[in-house]
Protein backbone atom coordinates (compact mmCIF):
# COMPACT_ATOMS: atom_id res chain seq x y z
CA UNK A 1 0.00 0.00 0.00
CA UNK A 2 1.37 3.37 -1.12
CA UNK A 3 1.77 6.23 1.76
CA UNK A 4 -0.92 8.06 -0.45
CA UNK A 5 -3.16 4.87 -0.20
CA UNK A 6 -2.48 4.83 3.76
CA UNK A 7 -3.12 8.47 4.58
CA UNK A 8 -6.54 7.93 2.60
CA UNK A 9 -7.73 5.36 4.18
CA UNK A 10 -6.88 6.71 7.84
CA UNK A 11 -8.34 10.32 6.75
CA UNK A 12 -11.62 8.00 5.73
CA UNK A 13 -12.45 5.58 8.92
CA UNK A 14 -12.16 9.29 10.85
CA UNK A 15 -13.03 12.16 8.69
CA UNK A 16 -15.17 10.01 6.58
CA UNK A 17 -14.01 11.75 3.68
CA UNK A 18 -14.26 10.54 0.24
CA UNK A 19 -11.26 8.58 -0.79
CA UNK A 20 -10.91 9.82 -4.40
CA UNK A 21 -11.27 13.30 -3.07
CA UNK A 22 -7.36 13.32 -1.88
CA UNK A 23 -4.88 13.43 -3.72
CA UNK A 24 -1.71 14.82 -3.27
CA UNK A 25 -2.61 18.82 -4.50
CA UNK A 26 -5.61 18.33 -2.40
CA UNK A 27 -4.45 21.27 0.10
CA UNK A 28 -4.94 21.00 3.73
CA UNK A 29 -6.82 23.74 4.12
CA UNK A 30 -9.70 22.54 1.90
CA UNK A 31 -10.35 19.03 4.26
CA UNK A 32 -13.23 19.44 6.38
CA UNK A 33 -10.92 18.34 9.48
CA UNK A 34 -11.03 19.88 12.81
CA UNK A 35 -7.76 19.87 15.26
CA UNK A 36 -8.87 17.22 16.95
CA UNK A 37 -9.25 15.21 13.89
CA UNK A 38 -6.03 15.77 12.62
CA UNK A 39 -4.34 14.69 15.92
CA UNK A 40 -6.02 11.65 15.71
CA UNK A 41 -4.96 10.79 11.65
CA UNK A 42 -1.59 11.74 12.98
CA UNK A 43 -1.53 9.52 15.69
CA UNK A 44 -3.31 6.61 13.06
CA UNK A 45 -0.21 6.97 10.63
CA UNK A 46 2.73 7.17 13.71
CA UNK A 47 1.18 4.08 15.33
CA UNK A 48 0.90 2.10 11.80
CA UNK A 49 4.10 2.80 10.71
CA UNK A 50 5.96 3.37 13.85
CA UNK A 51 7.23 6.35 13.27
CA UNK A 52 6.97 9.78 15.17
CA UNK A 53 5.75 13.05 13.01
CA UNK A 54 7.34 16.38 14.11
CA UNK A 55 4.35 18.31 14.90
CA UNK A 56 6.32 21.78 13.48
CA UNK A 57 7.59 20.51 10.18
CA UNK A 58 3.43 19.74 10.00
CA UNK A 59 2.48 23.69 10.38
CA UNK A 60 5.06 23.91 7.33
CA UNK A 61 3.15 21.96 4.84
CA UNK A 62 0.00 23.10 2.46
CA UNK A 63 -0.96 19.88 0.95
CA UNK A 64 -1.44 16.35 1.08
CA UNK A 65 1.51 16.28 -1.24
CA UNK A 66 3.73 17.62 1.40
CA UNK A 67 2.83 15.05 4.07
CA UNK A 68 3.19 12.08 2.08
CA UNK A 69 6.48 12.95 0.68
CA UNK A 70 7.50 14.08 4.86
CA UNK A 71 6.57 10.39 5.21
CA UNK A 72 8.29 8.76 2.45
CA UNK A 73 11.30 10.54 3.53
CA UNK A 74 11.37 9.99 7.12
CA UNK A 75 14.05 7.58 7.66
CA UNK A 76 16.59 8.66 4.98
């Protein structure tokens, strides 16, 4: 499963937001997420692939785009 895959799914069973509505231009700004939401896809993607997102470099990015390619590129 691609990172793009994995963030869609997670942002579905809690957002319930359409699948095929995110891709990675889709900015953050236009998901109908509220804090409390996002903590909890956060905490959905850390936990399934044990990793630990910087909360900061998160306030940097504008799209989906951004957080996949954070992801892809978090051990290298």
């Amino acid at each position: 499963m691609s990172t793009l895959d994995l963030l869609r799914e997670t942002m579905n069973r809690i957002i319930h937001v359409n699948e095929n509505e995110i891709n990675p231009d889709t900015p953050f700004k236009d998901i109908k997420a509220d804090s409390l939401d996002w903590v909890q896809i956060i905490v959905g993607i850390e936990s399934t692939l044990d990793i630990e997102i910087d909360i900061d470099k998160m306030k940097e990015m504008v799209t989906i785009g951004d957080f996949v390619n954070y992801i892809d590129n978090f051990n290298k």
